[in-house]
N, C-alpha and C. Protein backbone atom coordinates (compact mmCIF):
# COMPACT_ATOMS: atom_id res chain seq x y z
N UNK A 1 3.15 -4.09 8.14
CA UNK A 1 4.31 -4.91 8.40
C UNK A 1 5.27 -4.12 9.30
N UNK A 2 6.07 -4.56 10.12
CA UNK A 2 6.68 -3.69 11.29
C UNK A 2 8.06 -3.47 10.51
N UNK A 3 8.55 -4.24 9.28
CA UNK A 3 9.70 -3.64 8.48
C UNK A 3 9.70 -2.95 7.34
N UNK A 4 8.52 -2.84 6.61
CA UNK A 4 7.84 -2.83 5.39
C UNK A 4 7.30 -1.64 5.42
N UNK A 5 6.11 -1.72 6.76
CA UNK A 5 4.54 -0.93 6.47
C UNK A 5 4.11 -1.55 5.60
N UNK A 6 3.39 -0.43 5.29
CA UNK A 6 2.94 -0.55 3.18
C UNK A 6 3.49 -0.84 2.70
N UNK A 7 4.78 -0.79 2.45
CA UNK A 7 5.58 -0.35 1.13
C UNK A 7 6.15 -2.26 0.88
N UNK A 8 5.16 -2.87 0.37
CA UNK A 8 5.47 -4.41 -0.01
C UNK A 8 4.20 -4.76 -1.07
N UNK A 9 4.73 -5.62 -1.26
CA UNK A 9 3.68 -6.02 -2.85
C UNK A 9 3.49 -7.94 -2.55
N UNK A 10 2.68 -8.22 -2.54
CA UNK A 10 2.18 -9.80 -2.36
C UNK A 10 1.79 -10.15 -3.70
N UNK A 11 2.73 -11.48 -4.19
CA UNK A 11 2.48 -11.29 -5.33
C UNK A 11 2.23 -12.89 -6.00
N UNK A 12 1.40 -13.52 -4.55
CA UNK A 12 1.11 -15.15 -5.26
C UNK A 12 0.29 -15.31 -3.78
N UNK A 13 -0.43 -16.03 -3.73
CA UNK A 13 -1.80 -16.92 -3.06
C UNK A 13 -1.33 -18.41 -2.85
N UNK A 14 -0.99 -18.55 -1.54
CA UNK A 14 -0.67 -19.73 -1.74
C UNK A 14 -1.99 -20.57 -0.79
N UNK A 15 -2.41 -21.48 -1.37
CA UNK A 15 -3.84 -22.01 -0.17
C UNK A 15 -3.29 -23.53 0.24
N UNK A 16 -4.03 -23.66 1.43
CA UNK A 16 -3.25 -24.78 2.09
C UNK A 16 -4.39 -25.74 2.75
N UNK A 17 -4.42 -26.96 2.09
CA UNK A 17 -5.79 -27.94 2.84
C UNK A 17 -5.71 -28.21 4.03
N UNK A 18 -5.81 -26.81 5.15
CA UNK A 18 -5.57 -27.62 6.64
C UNK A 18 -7.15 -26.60 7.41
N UNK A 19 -6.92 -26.87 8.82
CA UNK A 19 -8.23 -26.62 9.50
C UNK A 19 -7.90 -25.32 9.80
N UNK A 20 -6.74 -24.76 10.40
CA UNK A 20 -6.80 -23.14 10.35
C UNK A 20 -7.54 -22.62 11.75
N UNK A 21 -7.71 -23.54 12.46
CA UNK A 21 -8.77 -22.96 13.49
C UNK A 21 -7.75 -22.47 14.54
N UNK A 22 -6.25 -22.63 14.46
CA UNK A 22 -5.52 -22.05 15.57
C UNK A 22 -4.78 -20.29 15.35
N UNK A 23 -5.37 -20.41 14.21
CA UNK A 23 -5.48 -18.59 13.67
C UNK A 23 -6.17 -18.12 14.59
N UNK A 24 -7.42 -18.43 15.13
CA UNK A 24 -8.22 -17.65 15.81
C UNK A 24 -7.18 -17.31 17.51
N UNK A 25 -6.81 -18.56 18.14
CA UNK A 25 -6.07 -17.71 19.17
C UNK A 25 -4.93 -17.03 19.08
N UNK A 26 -4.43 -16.85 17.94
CA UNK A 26 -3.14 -15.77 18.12
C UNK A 26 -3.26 -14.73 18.05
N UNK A 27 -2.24 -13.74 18.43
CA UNK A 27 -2.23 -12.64 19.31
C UNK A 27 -2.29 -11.67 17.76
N UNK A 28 -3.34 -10.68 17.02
CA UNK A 28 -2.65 -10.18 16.28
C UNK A 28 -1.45 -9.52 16.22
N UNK A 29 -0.71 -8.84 15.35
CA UNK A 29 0.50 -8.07 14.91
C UNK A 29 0.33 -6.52 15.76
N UNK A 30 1.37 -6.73 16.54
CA UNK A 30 1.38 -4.90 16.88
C UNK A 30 1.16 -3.86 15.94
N UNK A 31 0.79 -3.37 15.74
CA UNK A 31 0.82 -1.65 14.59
C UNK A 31 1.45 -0.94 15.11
N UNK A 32 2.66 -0.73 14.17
CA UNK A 32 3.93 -0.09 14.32
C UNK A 32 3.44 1.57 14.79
N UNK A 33 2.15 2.18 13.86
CA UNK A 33 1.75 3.18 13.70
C UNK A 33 1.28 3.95 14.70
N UNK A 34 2.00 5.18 15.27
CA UNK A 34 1.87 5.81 16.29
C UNK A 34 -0.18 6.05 16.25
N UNK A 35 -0.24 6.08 17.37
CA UNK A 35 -1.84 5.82 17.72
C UNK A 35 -2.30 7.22 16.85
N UNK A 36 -1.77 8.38 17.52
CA UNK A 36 -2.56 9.90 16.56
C UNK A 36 -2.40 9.63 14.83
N UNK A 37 -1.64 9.00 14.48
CA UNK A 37 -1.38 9.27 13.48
C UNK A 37 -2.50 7.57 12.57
N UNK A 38 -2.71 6.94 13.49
CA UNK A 38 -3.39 5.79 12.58
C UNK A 38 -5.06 6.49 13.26
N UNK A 39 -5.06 7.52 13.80
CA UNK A 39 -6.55 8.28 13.44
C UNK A 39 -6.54 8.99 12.36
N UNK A 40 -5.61 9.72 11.81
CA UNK A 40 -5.39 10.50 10.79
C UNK A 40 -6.08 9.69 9.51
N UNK A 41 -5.23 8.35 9.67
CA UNK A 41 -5.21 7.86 8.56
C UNK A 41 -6.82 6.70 8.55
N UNK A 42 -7.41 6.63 9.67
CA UNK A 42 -8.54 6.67 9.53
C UNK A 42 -9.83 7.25 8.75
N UNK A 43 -9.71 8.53 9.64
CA UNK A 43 -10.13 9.54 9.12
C UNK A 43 -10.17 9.93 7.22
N UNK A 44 -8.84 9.73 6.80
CA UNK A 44 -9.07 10.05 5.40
C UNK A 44 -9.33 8.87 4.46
N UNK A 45 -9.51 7.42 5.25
CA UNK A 45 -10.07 6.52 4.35
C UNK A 45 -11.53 6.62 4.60
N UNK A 46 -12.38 6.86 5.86
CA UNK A 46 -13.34 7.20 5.84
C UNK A 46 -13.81 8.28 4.88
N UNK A 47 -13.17 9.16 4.87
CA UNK A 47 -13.53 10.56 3.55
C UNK A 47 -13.35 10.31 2.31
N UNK A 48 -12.49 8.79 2.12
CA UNK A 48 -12.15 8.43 0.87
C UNK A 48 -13.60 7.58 0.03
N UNK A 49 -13.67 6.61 1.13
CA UNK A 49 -14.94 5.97 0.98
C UNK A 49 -15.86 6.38 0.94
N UNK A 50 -16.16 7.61 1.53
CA UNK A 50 -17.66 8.13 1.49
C UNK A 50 -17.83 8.75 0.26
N UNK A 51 -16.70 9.30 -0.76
CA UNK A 51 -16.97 9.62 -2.03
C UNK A 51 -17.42 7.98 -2.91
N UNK A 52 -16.76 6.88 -2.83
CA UNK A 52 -17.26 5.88 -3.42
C UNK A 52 -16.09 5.31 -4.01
N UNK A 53 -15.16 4.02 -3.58
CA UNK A 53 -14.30 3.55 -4.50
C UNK A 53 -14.96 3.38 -6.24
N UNK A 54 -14.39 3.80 -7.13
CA UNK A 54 -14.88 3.87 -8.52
C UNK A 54 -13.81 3.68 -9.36
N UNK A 55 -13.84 2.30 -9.69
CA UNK A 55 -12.79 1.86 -10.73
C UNK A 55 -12.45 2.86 -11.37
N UNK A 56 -13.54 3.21 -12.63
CA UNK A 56 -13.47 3.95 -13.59
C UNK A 56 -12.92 5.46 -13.51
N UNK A 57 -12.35 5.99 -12.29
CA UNK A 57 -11.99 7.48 -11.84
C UNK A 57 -11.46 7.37 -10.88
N UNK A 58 -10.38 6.39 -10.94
CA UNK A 58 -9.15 5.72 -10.02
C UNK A 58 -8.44 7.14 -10.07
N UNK A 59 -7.87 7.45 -11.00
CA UNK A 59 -6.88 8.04 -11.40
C UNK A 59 -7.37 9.25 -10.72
N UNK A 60 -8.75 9.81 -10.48
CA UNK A 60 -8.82 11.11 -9.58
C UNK A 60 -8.82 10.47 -8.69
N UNK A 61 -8.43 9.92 -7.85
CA UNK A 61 -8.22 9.55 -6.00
C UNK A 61 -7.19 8.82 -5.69
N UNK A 62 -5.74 8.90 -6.76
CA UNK A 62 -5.20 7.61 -6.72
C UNK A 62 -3.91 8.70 -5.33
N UNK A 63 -3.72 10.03 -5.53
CA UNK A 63 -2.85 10.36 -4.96
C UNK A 63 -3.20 10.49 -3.67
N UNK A 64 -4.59 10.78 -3.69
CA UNK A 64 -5.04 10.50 -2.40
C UNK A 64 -4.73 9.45 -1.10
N UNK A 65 -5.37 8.27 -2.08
CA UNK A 65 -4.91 6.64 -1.43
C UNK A 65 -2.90 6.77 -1.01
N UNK A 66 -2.50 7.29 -2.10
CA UNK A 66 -1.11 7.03 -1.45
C UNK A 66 -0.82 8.37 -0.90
N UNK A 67 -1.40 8.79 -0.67
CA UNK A 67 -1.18 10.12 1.08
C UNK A 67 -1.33 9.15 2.28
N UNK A 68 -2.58 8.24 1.93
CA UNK A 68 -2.76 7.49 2.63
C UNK A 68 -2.12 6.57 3.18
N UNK A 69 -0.89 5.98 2.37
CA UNK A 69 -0.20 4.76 2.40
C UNK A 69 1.29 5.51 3.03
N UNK A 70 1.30 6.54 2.64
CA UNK A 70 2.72 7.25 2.87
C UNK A 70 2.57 7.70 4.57
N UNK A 71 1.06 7.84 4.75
CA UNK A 71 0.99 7.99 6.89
C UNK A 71 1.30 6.90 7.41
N UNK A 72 0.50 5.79 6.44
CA UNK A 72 1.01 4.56 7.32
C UNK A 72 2.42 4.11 7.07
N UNK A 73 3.16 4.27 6.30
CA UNK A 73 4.19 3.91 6.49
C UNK A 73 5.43 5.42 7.14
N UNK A 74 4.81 5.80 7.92
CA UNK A 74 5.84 7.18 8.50
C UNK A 74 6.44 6.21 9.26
N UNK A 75 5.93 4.97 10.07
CA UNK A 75 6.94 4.18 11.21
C UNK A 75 7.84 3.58 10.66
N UNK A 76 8.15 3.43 9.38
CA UNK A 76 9.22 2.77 8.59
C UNK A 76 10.24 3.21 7.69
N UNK A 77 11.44 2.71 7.73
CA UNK A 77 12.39 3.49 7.41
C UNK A 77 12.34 4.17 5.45
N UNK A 78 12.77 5.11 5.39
CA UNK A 78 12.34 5.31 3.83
C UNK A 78 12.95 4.53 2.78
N UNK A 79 14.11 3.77 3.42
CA UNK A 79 14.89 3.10 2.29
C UNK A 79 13.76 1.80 1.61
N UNK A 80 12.60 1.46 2.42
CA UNK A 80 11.44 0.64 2.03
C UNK A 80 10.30 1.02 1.45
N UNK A 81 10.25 2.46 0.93
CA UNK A 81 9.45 3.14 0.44
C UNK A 81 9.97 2.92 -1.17
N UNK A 82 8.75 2.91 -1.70
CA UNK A 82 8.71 2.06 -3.31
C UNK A 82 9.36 3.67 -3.96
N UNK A 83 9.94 3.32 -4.69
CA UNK A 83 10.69 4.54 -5.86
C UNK A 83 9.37 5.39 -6.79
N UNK A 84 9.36 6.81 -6.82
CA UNK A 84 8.34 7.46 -7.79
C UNK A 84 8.02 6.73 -8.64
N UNK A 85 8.99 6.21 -9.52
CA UNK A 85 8.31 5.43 -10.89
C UNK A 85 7.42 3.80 -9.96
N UNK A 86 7.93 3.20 -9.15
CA UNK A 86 7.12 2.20 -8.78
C UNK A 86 5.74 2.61 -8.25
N UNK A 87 5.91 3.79 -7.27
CA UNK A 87 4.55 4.66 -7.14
C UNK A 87 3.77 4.86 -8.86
N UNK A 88 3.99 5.80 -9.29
CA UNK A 88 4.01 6.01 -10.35
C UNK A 88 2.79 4.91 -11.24
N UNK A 89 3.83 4.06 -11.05
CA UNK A 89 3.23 2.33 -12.45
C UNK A 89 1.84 1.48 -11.41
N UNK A 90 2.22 1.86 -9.77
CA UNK A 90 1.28 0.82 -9.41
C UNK A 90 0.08 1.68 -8.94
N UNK A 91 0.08 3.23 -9.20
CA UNK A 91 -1.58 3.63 -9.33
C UNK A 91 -2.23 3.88 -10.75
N UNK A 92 -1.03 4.36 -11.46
CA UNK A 92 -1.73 4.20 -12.50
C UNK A 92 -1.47 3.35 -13.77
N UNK A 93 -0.82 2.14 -14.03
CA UNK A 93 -0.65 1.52 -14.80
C UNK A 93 -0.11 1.40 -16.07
N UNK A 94 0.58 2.65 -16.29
CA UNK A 94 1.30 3.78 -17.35
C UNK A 94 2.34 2.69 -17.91
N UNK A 95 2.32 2.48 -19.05
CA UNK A 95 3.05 1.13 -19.06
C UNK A 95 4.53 2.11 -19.68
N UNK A 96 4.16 3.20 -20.11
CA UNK A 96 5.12 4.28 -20.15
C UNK A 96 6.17 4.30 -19.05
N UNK A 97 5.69 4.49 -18.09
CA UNK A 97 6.52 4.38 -17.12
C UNK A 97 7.29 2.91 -16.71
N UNK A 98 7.15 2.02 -17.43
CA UNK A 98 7.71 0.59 -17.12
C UNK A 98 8.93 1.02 -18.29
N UNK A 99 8.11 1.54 -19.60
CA UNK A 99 9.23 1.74 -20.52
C UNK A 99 9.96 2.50 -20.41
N UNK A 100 10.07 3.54 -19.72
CA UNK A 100 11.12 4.31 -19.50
C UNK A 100 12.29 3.80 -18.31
N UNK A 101 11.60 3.05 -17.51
CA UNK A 101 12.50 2.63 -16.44
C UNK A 101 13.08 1.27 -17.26
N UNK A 102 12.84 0.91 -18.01
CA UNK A 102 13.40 -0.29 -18.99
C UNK A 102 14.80 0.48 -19.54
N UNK A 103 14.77 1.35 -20.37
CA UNK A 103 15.22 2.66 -21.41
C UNK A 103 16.37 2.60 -20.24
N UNK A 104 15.85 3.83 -19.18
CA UNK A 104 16.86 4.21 -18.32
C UNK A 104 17.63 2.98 -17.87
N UNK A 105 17.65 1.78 -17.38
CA UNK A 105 18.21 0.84 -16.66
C UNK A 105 19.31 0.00 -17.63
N UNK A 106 18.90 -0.06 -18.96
CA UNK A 106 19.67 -0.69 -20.21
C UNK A 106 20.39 -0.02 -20.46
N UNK A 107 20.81 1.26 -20.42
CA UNK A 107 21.41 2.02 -21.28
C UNK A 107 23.19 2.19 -20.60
């Protein structure tokens, strides 16, 4: 996203009964992402993948993926970069961490 990057969450599917066939001539989206730097980030999803996405041992590659997410979003300002605890809850699911940011925010 050229305001965002990464750092956005989609969080509903909306589907629409039409033909869709004028998707095909539009121009895609510029990539904000300086050219050396979206090889970088090539590069380490290729090295990511070649170990094997694996549900079950998320949690060893999760900081990885967001090394990953944090190159692509270098073209965007940091105030759109998700907070540690939102990092935090959306690789690993720590519901700990929802409760503490509950705790901290009530108090």
């Amino acid at each position: 996203h050229p305001v965002y990057g990464p750092w956005l969450g989609l969080r509903a599917v909306v589907v629409f009964d039409a033909d869709g066939s004028d998707f095909a001539t539009r121009k895609p989206l510029e990539d904000p992402t300086a050219p050396e730097v979206s090889l970088i980030i090539h590069d380490k999803v290729q090295q990511l993948l070649q170990g094997g996405v694996d549900q079950q041992n998320w949690g060893r590659d999760w900081r990885q993926w967001l090394e990953v997410r944090q190159l692509a979003g270098s073209c965007v300002s940091p105030e759109h970069h998700y907070s540690e605890a939102q990092i935090l809850y959306h690789y690993t699911k720590d519901k700990a961490v929802l409760l503490k940011q509950v705790q901290e925010h009530t108090s």
